[in-house]
Protein backbone atom coordinates (compact mmCIF):
# COMPACT_ATOMS: atom_id res chain seq x y z
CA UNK A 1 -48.30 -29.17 -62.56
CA UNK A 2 -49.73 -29.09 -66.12
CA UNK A 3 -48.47 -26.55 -68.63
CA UNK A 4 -52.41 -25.02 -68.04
CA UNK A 5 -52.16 -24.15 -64.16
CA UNK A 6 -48.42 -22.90 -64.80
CA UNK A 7 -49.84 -20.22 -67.46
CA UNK A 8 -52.64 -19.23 -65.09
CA UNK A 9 -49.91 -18.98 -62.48
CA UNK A 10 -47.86 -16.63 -64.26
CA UNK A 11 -50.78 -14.50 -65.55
CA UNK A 12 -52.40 -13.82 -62.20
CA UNK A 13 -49.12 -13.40 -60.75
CA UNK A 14 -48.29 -10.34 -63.58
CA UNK A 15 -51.95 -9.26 -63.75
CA UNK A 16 -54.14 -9.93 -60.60
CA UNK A 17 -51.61 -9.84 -57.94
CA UNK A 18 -51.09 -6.47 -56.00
CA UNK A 19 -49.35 -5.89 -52.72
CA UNK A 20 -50.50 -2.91 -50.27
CA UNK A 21 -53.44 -2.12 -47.76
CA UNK A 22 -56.62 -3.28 -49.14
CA UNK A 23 -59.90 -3.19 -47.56
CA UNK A 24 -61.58 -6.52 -48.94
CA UNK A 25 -65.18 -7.18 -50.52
CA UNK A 26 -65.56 -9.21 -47.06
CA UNK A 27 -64.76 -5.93 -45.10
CA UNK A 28 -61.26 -7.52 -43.72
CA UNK A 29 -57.94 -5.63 -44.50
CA UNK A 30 -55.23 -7.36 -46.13
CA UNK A 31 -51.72 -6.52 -47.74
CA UNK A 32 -52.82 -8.63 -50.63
CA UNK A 33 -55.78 -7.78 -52.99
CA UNK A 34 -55.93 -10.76 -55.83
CA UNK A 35 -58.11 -8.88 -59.07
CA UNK A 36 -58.24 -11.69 -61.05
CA UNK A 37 -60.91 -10.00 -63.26
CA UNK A 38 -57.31 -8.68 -64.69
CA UNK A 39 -56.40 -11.98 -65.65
CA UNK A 40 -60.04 -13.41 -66.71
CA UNK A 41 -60.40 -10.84 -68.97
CA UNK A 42 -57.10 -11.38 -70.43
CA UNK A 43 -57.41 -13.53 -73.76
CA UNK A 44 -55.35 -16.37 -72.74
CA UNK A 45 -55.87 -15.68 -69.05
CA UNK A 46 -59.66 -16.67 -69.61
CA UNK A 47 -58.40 -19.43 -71.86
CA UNK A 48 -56.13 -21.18 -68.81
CA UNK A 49 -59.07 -20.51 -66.44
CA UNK A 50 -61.86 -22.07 -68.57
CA UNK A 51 -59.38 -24.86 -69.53
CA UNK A 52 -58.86 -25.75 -65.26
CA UNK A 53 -62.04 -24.91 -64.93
CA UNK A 54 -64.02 -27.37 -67.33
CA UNK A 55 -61.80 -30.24 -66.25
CA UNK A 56 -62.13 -29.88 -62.77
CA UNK A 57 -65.84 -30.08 -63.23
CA UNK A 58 -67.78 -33.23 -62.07
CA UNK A 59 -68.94 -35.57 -65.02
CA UNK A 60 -72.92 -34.78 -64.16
CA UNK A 61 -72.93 -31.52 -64.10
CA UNK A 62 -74.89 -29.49 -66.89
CA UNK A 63 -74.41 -26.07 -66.00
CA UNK A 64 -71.88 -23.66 -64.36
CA UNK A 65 -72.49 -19.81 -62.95
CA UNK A 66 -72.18 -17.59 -60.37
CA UNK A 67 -72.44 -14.12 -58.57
CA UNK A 68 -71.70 -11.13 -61.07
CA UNK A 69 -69.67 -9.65 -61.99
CA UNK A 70 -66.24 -11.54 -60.50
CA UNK A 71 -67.84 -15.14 -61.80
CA UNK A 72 -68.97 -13.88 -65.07
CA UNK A 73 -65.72 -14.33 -67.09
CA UNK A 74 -65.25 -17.20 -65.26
CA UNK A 75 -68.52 -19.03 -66.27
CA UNK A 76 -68.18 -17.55 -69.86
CA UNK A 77 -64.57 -18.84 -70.31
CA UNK A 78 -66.08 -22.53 -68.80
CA UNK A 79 -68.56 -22.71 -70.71
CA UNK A 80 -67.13 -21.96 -74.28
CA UNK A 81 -64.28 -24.62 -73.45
CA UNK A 82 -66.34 -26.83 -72.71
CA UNK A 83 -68.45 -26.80 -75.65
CA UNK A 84 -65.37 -26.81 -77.63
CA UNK A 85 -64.50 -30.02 -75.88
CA UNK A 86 -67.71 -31.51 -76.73
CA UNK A 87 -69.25 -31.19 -73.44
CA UNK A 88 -71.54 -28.37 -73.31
CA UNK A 89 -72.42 -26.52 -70.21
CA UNK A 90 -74.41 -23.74 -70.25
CA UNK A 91 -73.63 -21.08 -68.27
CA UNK A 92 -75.63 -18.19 -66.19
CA UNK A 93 -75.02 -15.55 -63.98
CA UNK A 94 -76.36 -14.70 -60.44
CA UNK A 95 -77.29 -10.99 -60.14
CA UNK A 96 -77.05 -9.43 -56.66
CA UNK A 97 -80.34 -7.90 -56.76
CA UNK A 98 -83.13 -8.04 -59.38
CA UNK A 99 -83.70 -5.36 -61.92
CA UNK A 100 -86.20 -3.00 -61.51
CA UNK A 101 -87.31 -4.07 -65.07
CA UNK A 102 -88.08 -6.59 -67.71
CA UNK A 103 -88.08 -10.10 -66.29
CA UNK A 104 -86.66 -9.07 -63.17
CA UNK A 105 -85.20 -12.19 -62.82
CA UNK A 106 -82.37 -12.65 -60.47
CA UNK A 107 -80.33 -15.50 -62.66
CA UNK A 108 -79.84 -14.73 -66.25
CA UNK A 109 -79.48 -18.03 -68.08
CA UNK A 110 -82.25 -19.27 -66.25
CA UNK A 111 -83.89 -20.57 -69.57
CA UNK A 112 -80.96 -23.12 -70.15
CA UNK A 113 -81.66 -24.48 -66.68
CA UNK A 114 -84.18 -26.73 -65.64
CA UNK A 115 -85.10 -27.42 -61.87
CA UNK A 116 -83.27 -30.44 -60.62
CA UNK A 117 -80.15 -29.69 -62.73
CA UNK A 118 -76.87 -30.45 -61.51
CA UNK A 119 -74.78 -27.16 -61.57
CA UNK A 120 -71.63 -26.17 -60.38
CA UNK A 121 -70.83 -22.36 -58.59
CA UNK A 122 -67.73 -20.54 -59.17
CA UNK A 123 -66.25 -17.68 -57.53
CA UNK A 124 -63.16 -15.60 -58.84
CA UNK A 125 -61.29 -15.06 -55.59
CA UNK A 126 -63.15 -16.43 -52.09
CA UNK A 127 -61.71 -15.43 -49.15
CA UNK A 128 -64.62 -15.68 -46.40
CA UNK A 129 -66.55 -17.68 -48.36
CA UNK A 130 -70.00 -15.51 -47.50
CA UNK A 131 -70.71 -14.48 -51.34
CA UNK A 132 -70.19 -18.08 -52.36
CA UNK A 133 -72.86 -18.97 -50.30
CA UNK A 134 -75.47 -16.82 -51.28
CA UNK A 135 -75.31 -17.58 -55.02
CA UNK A 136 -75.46 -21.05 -53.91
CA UNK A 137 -78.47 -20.16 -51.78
CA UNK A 138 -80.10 -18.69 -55.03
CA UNK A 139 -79.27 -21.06 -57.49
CA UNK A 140 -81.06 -23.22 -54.70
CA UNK A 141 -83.75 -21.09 -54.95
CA UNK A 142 -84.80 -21.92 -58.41
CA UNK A 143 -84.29 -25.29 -58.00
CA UNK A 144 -81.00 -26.01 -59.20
CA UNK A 145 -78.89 -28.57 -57.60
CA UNK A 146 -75.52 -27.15 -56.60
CA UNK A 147 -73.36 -30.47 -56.17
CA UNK A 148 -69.70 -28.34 -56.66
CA UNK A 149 -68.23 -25.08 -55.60
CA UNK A 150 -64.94 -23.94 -57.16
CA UNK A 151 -63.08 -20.91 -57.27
CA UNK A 152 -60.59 -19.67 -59.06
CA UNK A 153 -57.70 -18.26 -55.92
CA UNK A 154 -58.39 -19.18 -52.43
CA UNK A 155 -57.54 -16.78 -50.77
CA UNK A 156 -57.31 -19.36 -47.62
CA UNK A 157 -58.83 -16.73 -45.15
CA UNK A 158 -61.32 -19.03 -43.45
CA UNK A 159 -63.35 -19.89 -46.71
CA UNK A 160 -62.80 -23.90 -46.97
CA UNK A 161 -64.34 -24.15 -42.98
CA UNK A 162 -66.89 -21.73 -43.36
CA UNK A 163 -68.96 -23.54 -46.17
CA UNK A 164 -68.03 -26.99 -44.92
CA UNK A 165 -69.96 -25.83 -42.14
CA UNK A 166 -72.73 -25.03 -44.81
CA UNK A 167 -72.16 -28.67 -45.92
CA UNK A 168 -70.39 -27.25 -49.07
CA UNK A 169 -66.87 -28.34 -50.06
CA UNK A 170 -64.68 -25.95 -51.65
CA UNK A 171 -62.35 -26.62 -54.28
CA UNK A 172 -59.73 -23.97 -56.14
CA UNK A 173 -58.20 -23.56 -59.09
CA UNK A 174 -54.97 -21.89 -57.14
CA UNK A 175 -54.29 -21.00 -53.48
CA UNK A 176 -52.63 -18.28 -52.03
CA UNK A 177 -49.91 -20.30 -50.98
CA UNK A 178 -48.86 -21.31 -54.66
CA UNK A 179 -49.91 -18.02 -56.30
CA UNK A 180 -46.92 -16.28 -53.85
């Protein structure tokens, strides 16, 4: 395991990890709620996560983002690594619904992006997998080319066999198995 994953690891673990009754963002209960907003936000927590993140990343794609507000340290953190290891990826950011005002766009970044691009979606913490899919459905929307799906703790509630059966893959930075 590289010095990286072991940080994240410990971070989530100390920051993200709580133990109780928890009514998930997927409507299930669970004794474990994973906040790993905690640890993205955290200066070297979003360090570790862009670090995993950018070299987990296929070589063609240009862009990474995702559904506010879980994804958006996430794609932040990404895409300043990568730039500072001299492969740029822009990032943007998949609202839920479009504002009333301005552009009222529903993907802000969208000027980076070009249709046809190859972009990557990543999710904090999946655990159904049903948000996942719909900012893949809206990147596809706008014409982007979603070729990878990673997230950051799989919660391995059913999320892996849902979007395969979308004919999406998902990959993970850490799963709930190695995070307890």
């Amino acid at each position: 395991m590289s010095e990286e994953k072991t940080r994240l690891l410990i971070l989530l673990r100390d920051r993200s990890v709580k133990r109780g009754d928890f009514v998930l963002a997927s409507g299930r209960r669970s004794d474990l709620y994973v906040d790993v907003r905690q640890t993205s936000l955290h200066a070297e927590g979003g360090l570790r996560i862009g670090q995993l993140m950018a070299r987990q990343l296929r070589a063609d794609v240009v862009a990474v983002g995702g559904m506010t507000l879980g994804a958006d340290p996430v794609v932040t953190a990404t895409s300043v690594v990568s730039a500072l290891n001299g492969r740029p990826l822009h990032a943007f950011i998949i609202r839920k619904e479009a504002k009333e005002h301005g552009a009222k766009d529903l993907v802000v970044g969208r000027s980076n992006l070009n249709p046809g691009d190859k972009v990557a979606i990543v999710e904090d913490t999946t655990t159904t997998g049903g948000s996942l899919l719909k900012a893949v459905e809206r990147a596809r929307e706008i014409g982007l080319d979603v070729v990878q799906c990673i997230t950051v703790v799989d919660r391995e509630e059913g999320a892996r066999d849902f979007l395969a059966g979308h004919g999406l893959m998902l990959e993970s930075l850490v799963t709930r198995a190695e995070l307890l």
